[in-house]
Protein backbone atom coordinates (compact mmCIF):
# COMPACT_ATOMS: atom_id res chain seq x y z
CA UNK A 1 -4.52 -38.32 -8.31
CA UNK A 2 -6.85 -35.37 -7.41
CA UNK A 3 -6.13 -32.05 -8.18
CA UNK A 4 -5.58 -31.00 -4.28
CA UNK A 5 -3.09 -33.56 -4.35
CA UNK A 6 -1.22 -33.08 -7.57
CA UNK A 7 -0.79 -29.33 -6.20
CA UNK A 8 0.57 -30.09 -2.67
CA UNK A 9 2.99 -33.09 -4.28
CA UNK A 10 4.37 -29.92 -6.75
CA UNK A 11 4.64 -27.37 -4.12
CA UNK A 12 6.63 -30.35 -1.71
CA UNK A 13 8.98 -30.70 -4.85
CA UNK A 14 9.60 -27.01 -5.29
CA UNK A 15 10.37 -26.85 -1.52
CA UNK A 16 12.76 -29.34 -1.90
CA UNK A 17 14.13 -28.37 -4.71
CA UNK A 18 15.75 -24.91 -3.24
CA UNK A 19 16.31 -25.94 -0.26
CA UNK A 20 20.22 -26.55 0.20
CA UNK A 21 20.41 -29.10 2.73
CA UNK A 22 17.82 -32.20 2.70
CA UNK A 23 18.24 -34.53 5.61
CA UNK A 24 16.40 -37.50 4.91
CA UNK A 25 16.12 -38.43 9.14
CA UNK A 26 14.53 -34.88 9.65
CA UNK A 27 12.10 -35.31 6.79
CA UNK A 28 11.18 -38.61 8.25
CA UNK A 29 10.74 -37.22 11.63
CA UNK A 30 8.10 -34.58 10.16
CA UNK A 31 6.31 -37.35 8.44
CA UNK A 32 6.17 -39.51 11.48
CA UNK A 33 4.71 -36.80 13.32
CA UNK A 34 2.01 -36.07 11.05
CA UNK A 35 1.03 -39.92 11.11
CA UNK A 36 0.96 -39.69 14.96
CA UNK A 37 -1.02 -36.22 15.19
CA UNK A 38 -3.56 -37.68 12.41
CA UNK A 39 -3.85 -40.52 14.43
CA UNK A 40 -4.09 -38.83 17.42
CA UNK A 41 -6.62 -36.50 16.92
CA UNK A 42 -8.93 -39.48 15.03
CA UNK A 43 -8.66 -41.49 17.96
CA UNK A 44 -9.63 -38.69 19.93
CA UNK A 45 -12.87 -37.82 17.41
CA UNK A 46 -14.18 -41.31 18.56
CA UNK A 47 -14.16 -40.64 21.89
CA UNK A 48 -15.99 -37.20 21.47
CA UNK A 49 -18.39 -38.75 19.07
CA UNK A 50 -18.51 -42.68 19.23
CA UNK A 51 -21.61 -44.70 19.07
CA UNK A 52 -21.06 -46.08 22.86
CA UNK A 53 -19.58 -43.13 24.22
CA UNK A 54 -19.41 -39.60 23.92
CA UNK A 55 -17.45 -37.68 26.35
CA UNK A 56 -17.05 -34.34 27.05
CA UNK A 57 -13.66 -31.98 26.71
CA UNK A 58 -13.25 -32.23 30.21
CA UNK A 59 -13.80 -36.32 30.51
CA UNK A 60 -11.45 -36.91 27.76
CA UNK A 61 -8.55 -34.71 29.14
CA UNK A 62 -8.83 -36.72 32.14
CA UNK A 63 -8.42 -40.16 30.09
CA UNK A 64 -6.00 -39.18 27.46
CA UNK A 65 -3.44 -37.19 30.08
CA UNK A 66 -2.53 -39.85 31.80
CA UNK A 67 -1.73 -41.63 28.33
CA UNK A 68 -0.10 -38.40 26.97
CA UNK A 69 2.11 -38.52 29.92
CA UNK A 70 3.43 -42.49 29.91
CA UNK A 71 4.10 -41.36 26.13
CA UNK A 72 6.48 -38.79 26.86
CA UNK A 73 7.97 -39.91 29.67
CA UNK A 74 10.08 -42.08 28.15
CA UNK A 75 12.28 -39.71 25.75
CA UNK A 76 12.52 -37.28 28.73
CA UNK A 77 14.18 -39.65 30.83
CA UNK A 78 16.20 -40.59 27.81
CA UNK A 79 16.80 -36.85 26.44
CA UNK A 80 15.94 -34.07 28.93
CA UNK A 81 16.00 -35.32 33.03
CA UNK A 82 19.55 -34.79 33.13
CA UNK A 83 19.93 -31.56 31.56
CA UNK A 84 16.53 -30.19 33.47
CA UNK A 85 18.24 -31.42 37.21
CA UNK A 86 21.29 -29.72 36.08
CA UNK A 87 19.43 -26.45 35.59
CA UNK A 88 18.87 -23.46 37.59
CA UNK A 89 15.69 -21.86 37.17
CA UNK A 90 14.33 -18.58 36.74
CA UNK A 91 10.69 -19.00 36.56
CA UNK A 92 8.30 -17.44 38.99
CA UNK A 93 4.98 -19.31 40.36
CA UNK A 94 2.80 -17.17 38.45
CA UNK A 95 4.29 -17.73 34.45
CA UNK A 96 4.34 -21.35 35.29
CA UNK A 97 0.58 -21.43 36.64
CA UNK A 98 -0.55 -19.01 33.79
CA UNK A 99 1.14 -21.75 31.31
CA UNK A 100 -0.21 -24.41 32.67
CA UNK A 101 -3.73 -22.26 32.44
CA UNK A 102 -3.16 -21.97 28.75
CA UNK A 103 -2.38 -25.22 28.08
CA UNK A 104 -5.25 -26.56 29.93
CA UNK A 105 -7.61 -23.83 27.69
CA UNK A 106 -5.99 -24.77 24.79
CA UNK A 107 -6.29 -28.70 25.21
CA UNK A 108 -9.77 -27.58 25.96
CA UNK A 109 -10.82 -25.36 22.96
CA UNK A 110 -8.92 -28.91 20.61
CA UNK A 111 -11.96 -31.64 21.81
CA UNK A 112 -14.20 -29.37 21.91
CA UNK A 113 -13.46 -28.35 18.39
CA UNK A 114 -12.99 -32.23 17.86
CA UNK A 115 -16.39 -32.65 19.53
CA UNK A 116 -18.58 -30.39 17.28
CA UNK A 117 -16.73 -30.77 14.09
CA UNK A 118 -14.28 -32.94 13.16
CA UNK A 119 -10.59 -34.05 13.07
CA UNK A 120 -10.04 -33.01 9.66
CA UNK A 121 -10.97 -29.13 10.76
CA UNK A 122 -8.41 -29.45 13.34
CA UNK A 123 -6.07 -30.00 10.54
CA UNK A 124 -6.75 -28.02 8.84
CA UNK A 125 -7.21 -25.29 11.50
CA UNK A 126 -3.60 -26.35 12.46
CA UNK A 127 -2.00 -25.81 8.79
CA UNK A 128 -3.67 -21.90 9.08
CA UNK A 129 -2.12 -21.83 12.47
CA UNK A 130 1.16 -23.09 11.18
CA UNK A 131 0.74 -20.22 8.22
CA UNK A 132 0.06 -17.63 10.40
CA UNK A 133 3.01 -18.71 12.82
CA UNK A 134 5.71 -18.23 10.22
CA UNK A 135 4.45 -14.84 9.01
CA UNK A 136 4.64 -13.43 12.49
CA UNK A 137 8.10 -14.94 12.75
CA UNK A 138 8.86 -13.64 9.47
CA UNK A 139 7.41 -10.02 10.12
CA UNK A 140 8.79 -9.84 14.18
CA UNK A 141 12.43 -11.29 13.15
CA UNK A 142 12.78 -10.55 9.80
């Protein structure tokens, strides 16, 4: 085993091992969901930068949406659509288009960092996110 490894397979174990409450179906969840995300954003590295084709941020958005969408919509029917009919809402025109404006950027500023680098950076550019995420959590809600 490589060094990188051995050190993130002892800091897991330490994590574990003071943590109070392990449930194995939520540790399985995270693990499943870093399969799909590594999958996802590999798949998404041979579109930017495949032999055949190479496609731009804006192509591939229009491609994988549509894909994203008959992914999800599945567990919302199953989990959210009655709970979000039930619901009165609060939300004004503009947050909603500024959102959507962000996500768009953001979905953006991923294949294009895809496109000129790789999937791994996105990775690991997620893992600093992550980092960064829980210490502003940490310093804005103690």
């Amino acid at each position: 085993m490589s060094d990188n490894t051995q050190d993130l397979t002892t800091a897991v174990r330490v994590l574990l091992t003071g943590e109070v409450v392990f449930v194995l179906v939520g540790f399985l969840s995270q693990c499943a969901s870093m399969v799909s995300e590594a999958t996802r954003l590999t798949l998404v590295q041979i579109l930017l930068q495949g032999q055949g084709i190479k496609l731009n941020p804006i192509t591939t958005m229009y491609y994988i949406s549509p894909v994203c969408l008959a992914c999800l919509l599945i567990p919302f029917a199953v989990f959210e659509a009655e709970r979000l009919a039930s619901y009165t809402w609060h939300i004004g025109p503009g947050l909603l288009l500024g959102s959507a404006a962000a996500a768009f950027a953001l979905n953006c500023s991923i294949f294009l960092l895809i496109g000129k680098s790789s999937a791994l950076t996105m990775n690991i550019a997620g893992v600093a996110k992550d980092m960064l995420l829980i210490y502003l959590s940490m310093a804005v809600y103690g």
